[in-house]
PDB file of N, CA and C in Angstrom:
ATOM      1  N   UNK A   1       0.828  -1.183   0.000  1.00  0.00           N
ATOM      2  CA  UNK A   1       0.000   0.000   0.000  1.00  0.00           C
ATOM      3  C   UNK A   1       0.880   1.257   0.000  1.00  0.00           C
ATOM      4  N   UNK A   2       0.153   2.337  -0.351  1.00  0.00           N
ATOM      5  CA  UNK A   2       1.102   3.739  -0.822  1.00  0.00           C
ATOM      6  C   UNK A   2       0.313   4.826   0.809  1.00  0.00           C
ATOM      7  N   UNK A   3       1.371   4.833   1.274  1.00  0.00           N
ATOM      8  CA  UNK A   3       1.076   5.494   2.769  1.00  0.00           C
ATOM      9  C   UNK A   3       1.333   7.328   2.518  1.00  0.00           C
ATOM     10  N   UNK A   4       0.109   7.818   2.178  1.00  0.00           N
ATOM     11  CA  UNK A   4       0.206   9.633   2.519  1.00  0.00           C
ATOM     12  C   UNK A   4       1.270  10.042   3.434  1.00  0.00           C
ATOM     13  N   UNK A   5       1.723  11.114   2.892  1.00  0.00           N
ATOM     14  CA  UNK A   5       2.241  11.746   3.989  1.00  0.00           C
ATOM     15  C   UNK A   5       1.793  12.949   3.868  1.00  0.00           C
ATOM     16  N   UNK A   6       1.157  13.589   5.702  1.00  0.00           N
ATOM     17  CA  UNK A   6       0.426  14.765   5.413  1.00  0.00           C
ATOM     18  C   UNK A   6       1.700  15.776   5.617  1.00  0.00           C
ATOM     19  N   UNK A   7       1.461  17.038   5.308  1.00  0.00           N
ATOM     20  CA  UNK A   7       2.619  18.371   5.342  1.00  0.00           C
ATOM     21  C   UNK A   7       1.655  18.400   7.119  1.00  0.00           C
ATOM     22  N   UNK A   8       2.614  18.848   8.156  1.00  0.00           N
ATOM     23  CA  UNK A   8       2.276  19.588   9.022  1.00  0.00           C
ATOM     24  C   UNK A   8       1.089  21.017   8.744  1.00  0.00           C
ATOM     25  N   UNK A   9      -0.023  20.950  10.009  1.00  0.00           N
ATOM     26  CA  UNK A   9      -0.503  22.160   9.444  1.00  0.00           C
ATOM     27  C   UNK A   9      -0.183  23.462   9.766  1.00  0.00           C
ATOM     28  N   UNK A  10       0.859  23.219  10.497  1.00  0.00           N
ATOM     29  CA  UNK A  10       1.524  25.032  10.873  1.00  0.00           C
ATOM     30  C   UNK A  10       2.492  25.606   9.492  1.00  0.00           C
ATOM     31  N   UNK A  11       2.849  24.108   8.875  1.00  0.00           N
ATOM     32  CA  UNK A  11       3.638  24.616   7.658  1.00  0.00           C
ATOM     33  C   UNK A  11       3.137  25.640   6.683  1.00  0.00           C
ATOM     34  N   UNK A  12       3.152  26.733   6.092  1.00  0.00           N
ATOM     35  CA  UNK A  12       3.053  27.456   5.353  1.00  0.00           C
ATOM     36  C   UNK A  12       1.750  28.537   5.491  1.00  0.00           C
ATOM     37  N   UNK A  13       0.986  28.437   6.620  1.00  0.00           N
ATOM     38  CA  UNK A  13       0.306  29.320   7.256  1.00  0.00           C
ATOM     39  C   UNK A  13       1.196  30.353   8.177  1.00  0.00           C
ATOM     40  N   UNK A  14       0.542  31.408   7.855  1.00  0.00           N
ATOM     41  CA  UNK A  14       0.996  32.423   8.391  1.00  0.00           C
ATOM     42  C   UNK A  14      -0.100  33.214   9.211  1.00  0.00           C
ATOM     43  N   UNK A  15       0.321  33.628  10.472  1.00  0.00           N
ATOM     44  CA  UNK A  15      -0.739  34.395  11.587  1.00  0.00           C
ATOM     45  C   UNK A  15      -1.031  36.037  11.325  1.00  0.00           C
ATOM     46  N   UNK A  16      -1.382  36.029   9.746  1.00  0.00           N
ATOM     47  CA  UNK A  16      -1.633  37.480   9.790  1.00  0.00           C
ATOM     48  C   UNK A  16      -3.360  37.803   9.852  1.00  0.00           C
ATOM     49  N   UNK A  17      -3.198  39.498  10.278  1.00  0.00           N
ATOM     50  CA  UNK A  17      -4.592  39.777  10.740  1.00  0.00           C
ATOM     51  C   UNK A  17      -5.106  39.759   9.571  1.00  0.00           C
ATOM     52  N   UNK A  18      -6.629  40.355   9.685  1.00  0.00           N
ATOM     53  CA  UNK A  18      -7.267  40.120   8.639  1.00  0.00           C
ATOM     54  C   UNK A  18      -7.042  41.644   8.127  1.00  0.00           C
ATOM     55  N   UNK A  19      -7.006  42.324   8.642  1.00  0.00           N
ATOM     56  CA  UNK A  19      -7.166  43.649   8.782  1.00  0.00           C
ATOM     57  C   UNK A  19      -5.713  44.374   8.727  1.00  0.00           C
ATOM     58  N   UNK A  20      -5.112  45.442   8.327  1.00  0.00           N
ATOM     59  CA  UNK A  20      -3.677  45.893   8.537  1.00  0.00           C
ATOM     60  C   UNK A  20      -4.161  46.796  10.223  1.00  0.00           C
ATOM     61  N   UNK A  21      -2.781  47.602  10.389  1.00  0.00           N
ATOM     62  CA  UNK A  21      -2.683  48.712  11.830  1.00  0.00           C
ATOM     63  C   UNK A  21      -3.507  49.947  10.768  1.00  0.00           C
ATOM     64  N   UNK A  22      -3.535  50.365   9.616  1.00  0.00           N
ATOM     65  CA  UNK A  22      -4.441  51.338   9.847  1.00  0.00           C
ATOM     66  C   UNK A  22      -5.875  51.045   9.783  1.00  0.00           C
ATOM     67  N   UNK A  23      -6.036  50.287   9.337  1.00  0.00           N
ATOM     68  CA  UNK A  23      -7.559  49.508   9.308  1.00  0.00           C
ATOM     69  C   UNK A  23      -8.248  49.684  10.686  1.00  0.00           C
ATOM     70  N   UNK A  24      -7.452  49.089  11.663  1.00  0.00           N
ATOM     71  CA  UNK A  24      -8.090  49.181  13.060  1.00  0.00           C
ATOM     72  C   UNK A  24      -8.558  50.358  13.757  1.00  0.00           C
ATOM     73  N   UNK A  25      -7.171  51.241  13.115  1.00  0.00           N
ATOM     74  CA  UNK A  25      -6.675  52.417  13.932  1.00  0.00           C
ATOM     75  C   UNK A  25      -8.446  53.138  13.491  1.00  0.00           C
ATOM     76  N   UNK A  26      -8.729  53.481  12.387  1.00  0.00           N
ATOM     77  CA  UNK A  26      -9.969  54.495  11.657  1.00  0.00           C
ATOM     78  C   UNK A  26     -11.099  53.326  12.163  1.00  0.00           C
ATOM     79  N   UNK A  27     -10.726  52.271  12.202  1.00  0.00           N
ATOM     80  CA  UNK A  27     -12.275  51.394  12.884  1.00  0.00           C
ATOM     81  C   UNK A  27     -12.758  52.039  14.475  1.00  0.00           C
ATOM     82  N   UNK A  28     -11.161  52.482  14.948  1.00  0.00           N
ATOM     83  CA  UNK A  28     -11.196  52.562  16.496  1.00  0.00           C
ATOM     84  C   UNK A  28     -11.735  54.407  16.620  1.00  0.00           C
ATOM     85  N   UNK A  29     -11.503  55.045  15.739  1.00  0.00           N
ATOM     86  CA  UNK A  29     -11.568  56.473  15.060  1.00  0.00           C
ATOM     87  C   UNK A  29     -13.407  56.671  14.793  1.00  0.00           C
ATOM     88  N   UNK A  30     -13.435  55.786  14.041  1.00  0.00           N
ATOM     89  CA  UNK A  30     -15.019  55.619  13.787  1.00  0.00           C
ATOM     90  C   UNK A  30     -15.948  54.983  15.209  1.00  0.00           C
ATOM     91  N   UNK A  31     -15.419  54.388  15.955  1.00  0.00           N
ATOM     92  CA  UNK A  31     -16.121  53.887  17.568  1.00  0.00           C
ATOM     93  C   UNK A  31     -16.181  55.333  18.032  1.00  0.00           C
ATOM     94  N   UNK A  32     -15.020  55.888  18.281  1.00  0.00           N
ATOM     95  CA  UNK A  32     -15.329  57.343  18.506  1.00  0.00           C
ATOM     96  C   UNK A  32     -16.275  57.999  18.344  1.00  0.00           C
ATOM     97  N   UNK A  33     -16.515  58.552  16.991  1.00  0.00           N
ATOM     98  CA  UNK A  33     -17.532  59.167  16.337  1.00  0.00           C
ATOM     99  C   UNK A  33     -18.628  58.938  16.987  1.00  0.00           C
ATOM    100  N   UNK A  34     -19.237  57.459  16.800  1.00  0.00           N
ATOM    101  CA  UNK A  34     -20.445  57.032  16.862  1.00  0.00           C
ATOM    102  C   UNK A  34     -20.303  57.229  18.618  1.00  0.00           C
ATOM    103  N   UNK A  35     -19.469  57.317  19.284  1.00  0.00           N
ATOM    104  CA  UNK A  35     -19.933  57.596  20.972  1.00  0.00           C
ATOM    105  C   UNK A  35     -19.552  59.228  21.216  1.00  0.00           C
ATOM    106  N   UNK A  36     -18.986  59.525  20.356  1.00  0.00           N
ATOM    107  CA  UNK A  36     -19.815  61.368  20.882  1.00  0.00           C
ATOM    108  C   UNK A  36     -20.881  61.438  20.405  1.00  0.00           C
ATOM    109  N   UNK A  37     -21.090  61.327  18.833  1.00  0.00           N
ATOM    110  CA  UNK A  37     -22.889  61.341  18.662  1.00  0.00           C
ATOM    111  C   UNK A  37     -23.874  61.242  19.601  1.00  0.00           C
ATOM    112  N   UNK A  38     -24.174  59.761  20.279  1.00  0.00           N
ATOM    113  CA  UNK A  38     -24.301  59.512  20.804  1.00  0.00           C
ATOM    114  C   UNK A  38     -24.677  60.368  22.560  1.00  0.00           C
ATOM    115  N   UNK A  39     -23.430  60.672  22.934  1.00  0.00           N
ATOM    116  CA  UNK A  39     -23.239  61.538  24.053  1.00  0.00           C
ATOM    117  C   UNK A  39     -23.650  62.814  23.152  1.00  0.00           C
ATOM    118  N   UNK A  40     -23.719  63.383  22.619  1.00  0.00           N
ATOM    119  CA  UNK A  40     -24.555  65.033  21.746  1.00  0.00           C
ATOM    120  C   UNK A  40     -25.979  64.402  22.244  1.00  0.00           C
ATOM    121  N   UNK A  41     -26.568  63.479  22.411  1.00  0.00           N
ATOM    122  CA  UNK A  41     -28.197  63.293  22.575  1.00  0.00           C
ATOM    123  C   UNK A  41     -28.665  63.388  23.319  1.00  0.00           C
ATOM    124  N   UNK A  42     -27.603  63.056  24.587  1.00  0.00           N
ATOM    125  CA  UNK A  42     -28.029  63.126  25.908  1.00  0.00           C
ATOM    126  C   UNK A  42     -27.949  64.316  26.460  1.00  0.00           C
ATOM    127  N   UNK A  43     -28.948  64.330  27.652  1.00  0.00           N
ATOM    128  CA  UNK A  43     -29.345  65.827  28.335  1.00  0.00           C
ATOM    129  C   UNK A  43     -30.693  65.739  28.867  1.00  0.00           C
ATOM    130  N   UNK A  44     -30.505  67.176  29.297  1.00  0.00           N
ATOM    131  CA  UNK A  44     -31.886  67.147  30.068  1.00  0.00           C
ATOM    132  C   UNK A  44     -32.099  68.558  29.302  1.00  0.00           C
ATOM    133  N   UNK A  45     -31.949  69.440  28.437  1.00  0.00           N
ATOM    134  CA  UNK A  45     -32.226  70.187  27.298  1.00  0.00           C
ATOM    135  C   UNK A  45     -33.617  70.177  26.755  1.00  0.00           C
ATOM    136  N   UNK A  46     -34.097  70.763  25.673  1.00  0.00           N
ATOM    137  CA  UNK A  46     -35.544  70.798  25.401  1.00  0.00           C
ATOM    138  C   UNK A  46     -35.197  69.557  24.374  1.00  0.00           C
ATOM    139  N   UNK A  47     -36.300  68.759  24.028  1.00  0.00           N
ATOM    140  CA  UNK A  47     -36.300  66.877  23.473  1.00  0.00           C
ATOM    141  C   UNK A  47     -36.063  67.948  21.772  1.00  0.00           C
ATOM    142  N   UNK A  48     -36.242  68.984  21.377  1.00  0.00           N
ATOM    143  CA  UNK A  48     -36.358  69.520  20.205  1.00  0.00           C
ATOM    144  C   UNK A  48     -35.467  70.408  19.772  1.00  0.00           C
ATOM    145  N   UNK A  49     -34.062  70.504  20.399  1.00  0.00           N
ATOM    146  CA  UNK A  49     -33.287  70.955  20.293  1.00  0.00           C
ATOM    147  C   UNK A  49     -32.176  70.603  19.059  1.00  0.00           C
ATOM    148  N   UNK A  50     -31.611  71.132  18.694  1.00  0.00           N
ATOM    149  CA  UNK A  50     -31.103  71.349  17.429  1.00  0.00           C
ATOM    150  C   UNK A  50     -30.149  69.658  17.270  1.00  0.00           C
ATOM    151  N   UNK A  51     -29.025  70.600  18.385  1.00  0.00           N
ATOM    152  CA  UNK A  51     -28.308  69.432  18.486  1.00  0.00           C
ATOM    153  C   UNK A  51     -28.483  67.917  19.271  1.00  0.00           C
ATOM    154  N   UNK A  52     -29.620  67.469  19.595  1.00  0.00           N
ATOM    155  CA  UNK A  52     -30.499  66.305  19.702  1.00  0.00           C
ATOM    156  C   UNK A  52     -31.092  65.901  18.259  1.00  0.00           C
ATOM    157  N   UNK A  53     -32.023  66.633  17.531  1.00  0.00           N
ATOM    158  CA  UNK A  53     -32.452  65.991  16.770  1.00  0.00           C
ATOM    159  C   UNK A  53     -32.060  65.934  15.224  1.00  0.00           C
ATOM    160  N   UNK A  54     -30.802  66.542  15.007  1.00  0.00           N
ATOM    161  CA  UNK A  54     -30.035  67.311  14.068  1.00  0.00           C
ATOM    162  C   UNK A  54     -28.784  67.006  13.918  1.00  0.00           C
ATOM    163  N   UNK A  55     -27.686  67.621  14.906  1.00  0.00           N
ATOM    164  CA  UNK A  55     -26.335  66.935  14.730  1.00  0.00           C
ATOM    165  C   UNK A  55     -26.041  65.969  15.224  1.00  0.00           C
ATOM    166  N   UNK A  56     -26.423  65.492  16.575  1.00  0.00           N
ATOM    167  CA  UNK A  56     -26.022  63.976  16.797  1.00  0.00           C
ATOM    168  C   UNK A  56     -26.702  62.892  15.892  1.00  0.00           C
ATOM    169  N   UNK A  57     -27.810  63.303  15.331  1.00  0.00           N
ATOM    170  CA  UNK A  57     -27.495  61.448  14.625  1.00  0.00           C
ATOM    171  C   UNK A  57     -26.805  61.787  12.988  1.00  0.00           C
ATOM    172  N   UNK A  58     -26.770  63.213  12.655  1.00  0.00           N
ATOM    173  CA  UNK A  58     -25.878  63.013  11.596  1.00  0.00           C
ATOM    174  C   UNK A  58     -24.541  62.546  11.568  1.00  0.00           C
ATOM    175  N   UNK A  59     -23.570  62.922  13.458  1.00  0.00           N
ATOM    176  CA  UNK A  59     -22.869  62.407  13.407  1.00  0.00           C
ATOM    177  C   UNK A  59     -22.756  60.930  13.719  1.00  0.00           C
ATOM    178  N   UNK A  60     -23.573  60.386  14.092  1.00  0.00           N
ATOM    179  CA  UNK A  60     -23.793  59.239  14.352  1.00  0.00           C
ATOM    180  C   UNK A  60     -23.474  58.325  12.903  1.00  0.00           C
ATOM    181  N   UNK A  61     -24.376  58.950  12.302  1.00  0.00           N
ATOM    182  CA  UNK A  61     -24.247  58.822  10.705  1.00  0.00           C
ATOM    183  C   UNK A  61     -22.993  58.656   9.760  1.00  0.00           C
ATOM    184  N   UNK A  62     -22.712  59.616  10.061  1.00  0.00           N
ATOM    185  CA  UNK A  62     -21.383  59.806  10.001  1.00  0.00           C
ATOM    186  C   UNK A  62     -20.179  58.840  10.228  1.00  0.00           C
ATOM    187  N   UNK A  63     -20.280  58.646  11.310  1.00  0.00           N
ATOM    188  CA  UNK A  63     -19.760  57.387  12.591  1.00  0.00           C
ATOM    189  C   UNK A  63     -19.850  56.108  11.543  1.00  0.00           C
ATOM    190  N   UNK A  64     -20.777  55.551  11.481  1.00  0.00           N
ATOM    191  CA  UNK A  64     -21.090  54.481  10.836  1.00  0.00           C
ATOM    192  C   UNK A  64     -20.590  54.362   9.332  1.00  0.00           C
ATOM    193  N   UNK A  65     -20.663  55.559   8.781  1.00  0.00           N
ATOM    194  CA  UNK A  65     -20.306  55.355   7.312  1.00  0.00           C
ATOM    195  C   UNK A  65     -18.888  55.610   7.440  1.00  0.00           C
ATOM    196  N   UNK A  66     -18.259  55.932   8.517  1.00  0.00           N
ATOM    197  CA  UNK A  66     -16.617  55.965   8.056  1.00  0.00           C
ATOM    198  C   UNK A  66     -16.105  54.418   8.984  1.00  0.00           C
ATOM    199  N   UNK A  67     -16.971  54.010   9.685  1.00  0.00           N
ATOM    200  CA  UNK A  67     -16.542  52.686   9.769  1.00  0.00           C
ATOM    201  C   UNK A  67     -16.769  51.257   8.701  1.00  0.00           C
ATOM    202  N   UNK A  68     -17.766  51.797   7.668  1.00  0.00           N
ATOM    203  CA  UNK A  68     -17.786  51.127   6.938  1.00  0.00           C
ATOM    204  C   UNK A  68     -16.786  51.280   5.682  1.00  0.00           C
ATOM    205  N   UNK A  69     -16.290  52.601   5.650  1.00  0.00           N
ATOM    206  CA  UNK A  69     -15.200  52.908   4.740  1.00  0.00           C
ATOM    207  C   UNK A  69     -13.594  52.378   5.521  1.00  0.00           C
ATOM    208  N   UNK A  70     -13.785  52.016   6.462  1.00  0.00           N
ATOM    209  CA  UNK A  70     -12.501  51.916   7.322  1.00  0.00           C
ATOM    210  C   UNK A  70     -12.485  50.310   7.172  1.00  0.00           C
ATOM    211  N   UNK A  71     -13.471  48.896   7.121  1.00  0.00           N
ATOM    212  CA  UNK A  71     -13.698  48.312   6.787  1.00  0.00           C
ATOM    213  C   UNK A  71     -13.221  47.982   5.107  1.00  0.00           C
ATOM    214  N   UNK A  72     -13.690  48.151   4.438  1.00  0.00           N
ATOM    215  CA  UNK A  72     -13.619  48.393   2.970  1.00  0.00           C
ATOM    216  C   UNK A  72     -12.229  48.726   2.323  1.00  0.00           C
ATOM    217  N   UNK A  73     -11.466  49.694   3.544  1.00  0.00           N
ATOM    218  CA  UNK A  73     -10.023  50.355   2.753  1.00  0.00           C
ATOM    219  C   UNK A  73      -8.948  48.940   2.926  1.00  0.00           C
ATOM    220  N   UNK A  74      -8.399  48.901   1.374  1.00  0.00           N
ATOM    221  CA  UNK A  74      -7.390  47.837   1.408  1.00  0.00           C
ATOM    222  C   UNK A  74      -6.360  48.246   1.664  1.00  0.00           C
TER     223      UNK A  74
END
């Protein structure tokens, strides 16, 4: 009989991220964003105030779409 021989499986794998250091860095940039937004909402202010219903979720918005571009960048 003809006996396989398997290659080890650590052989020729390599432990890289999926992601590079700036990838993370603008993922971690974009967490940001989306938690000042966030903190812009809170208050005890009138519920109809500009920056409640206006700039925080644009930046929120914001937030999200540069984490999806931070995602995306090769």
């Amino acid at each position: 009989m003809v006996e396989k021989k398997s290659a080890p499986a650590s052989q020729g794998t390599k432990n890289e991220l999926v992601f590079n250091k700036k990838n993370y860095q603008l993922l971690l940039i974009s967490i940001a964003i989306v938690v000042v937004g966030f903190i812009l909402m809170i208050g005890t202010t009138d519920i109809y105030d500009f920056r409640k219903t206006l700039l925080a979720p644009m930046v929120v918005l914001f937030g999200f779409g540069f984490g999806v571009y931070a995602i995306l960048k090769k």
